[in-house]
Protein backbone atom coordinates (compact mmCIF):
# COMPACT_ATOMS: atom_id res chain seq x y z
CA UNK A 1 118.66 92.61 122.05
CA UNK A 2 116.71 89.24 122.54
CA UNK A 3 119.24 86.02 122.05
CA UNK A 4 116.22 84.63 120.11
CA UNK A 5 117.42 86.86 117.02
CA UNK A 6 120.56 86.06 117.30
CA UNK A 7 119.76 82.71 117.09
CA UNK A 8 117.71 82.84 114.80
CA UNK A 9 120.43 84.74 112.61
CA UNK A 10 123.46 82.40 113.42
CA UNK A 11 120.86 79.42 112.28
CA UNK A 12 120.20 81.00 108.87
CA UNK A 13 124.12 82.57 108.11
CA UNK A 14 122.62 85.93 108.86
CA UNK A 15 125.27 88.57 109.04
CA UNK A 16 123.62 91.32 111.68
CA UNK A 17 125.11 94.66 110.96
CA UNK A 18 124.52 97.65 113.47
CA UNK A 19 125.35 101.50 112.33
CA UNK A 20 127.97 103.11 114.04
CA UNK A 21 126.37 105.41 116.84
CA UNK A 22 126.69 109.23 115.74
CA UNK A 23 127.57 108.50 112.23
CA UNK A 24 123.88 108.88 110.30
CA UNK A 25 126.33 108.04 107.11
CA UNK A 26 125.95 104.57 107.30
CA UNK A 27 122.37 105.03 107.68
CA UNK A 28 121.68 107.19 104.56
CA UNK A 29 119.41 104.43 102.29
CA UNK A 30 117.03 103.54 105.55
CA UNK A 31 116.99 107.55 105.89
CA UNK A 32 115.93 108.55 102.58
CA UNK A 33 113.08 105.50 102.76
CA UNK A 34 111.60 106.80 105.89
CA UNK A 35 111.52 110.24 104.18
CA UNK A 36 109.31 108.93 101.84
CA UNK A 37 107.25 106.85 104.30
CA UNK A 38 106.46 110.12 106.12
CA UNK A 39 105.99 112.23 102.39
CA UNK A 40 103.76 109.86 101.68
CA UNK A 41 102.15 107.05 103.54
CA UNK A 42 102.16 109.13 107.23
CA UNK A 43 100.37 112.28 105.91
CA UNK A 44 97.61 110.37 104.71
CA UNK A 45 96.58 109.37 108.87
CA UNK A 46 94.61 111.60 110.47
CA UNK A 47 95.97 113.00 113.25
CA UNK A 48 93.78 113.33 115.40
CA UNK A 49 94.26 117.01 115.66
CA UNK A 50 91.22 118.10 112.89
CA UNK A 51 93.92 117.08 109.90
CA UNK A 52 92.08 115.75 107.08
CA UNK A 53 93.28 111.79 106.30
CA UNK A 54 92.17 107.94 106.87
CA UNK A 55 91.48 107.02 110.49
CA UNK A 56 93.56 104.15 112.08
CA UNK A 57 91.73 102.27 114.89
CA UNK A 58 94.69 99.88 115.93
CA UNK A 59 98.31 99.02 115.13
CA UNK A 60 97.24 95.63 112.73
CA UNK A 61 95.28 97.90 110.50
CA UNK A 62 98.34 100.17 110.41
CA UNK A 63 100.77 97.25 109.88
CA UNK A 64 98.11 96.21 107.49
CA UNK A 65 97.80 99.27 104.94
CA UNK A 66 101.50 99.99 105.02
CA UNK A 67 102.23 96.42 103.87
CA UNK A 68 99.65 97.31 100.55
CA UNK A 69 101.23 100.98 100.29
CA UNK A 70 104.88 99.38 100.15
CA UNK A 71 104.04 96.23 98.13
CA UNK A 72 101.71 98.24 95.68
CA UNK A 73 103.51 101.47 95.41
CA UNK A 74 107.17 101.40 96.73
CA UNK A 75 108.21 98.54 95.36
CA UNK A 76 106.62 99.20 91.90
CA UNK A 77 107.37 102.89 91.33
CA UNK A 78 110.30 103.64 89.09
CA UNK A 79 113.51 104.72 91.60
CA UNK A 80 115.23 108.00 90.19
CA UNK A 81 118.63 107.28 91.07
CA UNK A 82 118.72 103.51 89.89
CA UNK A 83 116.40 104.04 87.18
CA UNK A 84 114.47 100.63 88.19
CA UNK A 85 111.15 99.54 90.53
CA UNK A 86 112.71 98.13 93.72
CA UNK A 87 110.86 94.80 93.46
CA UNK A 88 112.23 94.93 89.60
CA UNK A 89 115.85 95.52 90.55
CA UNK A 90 115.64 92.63 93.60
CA UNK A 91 114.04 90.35 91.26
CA UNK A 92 116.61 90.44 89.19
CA UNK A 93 119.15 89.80 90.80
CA UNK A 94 121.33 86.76 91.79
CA UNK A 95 119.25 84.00 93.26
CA UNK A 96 118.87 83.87 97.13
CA UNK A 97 119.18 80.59 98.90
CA UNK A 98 116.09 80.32 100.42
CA UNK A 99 116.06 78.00 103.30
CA UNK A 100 113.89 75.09 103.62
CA UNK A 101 110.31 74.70 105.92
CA UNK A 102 112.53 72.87 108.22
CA UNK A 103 115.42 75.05 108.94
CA UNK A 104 113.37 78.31 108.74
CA UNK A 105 111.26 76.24 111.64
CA UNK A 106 114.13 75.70 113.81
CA UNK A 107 115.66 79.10 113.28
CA UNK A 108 113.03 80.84 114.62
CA UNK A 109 112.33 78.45 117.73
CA UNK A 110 113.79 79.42 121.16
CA UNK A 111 116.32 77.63 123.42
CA UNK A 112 117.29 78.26 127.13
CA UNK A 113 119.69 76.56 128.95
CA UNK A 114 119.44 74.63 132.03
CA UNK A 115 121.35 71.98 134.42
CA UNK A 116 120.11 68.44 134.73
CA UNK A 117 118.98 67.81 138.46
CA UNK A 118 120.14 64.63 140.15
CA UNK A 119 116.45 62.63 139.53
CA UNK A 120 116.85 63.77 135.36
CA UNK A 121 114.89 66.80 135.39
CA UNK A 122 114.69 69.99 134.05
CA UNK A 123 112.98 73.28 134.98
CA UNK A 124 111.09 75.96 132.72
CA UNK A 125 109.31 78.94 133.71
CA UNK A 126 107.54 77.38 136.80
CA UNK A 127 107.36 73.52 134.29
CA UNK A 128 109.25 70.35 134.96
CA UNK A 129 110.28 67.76 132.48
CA UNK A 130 111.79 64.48 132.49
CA UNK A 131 115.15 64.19 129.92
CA UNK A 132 117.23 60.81 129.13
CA UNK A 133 119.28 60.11 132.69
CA UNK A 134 121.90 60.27 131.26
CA UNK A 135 122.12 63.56 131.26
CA UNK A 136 122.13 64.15 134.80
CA UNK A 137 124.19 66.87 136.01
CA UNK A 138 124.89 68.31 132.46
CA UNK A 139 123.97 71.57 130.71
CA UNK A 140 121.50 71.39 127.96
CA UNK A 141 120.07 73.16 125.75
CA UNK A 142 116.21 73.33 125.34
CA UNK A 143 114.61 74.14 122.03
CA UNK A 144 111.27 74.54 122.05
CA UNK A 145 108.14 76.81 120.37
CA UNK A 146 107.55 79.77 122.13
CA UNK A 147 103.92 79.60 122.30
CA UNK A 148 104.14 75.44 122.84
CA UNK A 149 105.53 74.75 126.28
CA UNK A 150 104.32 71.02 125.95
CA UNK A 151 106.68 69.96 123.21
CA UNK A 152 110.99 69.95 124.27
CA UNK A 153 113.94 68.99 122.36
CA UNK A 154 116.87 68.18 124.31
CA UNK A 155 120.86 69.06 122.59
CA UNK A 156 124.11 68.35 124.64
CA UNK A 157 127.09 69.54 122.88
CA UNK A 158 125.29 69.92 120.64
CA UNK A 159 123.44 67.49 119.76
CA UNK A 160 120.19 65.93 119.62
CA UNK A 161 119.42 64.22 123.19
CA UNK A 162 115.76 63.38 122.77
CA UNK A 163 113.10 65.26 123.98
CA UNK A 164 111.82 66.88 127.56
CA UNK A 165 108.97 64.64 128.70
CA UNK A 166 106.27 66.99 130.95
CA UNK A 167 106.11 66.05 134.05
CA UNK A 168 104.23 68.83 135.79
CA UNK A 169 102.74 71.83 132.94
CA UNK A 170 101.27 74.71 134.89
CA UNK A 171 102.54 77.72 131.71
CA UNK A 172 101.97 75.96 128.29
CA UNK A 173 103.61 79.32 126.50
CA UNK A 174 106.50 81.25 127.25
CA UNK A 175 105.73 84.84 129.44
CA UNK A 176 107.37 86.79 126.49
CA UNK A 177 105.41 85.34 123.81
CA UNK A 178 102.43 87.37 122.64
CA UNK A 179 100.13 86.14 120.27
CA UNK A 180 98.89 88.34 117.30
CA UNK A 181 95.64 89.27 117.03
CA UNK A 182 93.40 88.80 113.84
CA UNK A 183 93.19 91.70 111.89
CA UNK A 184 89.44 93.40 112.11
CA UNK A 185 87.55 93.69 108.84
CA UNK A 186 88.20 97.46 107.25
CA UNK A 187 84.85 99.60 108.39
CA UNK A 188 83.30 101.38 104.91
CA UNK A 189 84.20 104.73 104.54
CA UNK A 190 83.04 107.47 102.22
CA UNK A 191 85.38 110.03 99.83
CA UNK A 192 88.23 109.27 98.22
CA UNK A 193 90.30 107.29 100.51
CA UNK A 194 94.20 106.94 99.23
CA UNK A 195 95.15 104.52 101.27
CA UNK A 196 91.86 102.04 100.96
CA UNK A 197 92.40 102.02 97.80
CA UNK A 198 95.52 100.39 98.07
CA UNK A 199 94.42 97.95 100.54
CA UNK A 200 91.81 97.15 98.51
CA UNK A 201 94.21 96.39 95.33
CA UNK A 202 96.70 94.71 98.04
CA UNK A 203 93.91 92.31 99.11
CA UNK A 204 92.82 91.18 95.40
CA UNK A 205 96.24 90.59 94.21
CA UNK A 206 96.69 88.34 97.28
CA UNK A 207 93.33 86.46 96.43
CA UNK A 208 94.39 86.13 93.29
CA UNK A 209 97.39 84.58 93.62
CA UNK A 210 95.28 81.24 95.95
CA UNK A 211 92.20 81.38 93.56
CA UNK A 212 92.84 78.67 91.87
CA UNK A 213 89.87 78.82 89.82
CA UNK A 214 91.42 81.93 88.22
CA UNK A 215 93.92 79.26 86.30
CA UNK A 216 90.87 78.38 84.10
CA UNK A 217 88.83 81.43 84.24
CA UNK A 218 89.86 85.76 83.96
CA UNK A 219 89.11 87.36 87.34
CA UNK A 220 87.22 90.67 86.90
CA UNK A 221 89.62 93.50 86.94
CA UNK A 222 90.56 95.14 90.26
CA UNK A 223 91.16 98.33 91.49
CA UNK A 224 93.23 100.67 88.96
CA UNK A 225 96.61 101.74 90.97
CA UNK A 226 98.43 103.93 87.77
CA UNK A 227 97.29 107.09 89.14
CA UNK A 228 98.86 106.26 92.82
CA UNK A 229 101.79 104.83 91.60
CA UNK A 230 102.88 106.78 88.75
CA UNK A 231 103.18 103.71 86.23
């Protein structure tokens, strides 16, 4: 496991809880939802094997219609055994503290730790920065954005110690940071096509919710889920 997630955990009072190994018990909710991911949402890929269903060019587009599938019909379909929709039942229950822009920032940046040389630099991934000489001979800590090798903040002890001045850049992103790539536009298709049609409603309730012209003026109605979802 990556320290960067347990970072990132520690920094937002994250409790991470792993399953004990043999016992599926403790694993019987994420069991029963992956039943119904593959009941559902995986028979409606083609296979590639002559199997009738939607054809996925690339792992965003996958990512992609899942996201609509479980946002549009998961989370909205009446659970038998709780007797409420998922997103229902969270919704209403007690209020989260959700962290602020700031925090969620720094949780999610990475640190690595390093000894101050003798002329008050430090060394990252083939980079060299300059940090306050005072620091010389210490271990620090430096936080920085994965995919922004330019920018360092320096903590001793835990604390803020300024930041890592470049002195020589040659990587300006860390080797185990990999960018995503844009999503391509969905190709047209023809026949009835389950899961487009859920993309498609996923897509105009996201538009809807940044149009702010809709404040003033209806929006046409979009795609009609009820038959996919049960409602």
């Amino acid at each position: 496991m990556d320290s960067w997630l347990l970072r990132a955990c520690a920094k937002l009072g994250v409790k991470l809880v792993h399953s004990t190994p043999g016992r599926p018990q403790g694993r019987g909710k994420i069991e029963r939802f992956f039943r119904t991911v593959n009941s559902e949402f995986v028979i409606e890929i083609a296979s590639g094997d002559g199997q009738a269903g939607r054809q996925i060019d690339s792992l965003l587009e996958m990512n992609r219609l899942f996201t609509a599938w479980t946002e549009n019909v998961y989370h909205r379909r009446v659970h038998s055994e709780t007797g409420a929709a998922p997103l229902a039942r969270w919704m209403n229950g007690h209020p989260l503290t959700v962290p602020n822009p700031a925090d969620l920032a720094e949780a999610f940046r990475w640190s690595e730790h390093r000894t101050v040389s003798k002329t008050a630099l430090v060394s990252l991934h083939g980079n060299r920065y300059q940090v306050d000489p005072l620091l010389v001979g210490q271990r620090v800590e430096l936080v920085f954005d994965p995919f922004d090798l330019s920018f360092l903040r320096v903590r001793a002890n835990g604390q803020d110690a300024g930041t890592a001045l470049p002195f020589q850049i040659s990587r300006h992103s860390h080797p185990k940071a990999r960018p995503e790539t844009p999503a391509e536009e969905p190709r047209p298709t023809t026949g009835i096509d389950y899961l487009g049609l859920i993309d498609t409603a996923h897509r105009a309730e996201l538009a809807d919710k940044v149009n702010y012209a809709a404040l003033s003026e209806p929006m046409p109605p979009t795609a009609n889920l009820t038959d996919l979802t049960g409602e």
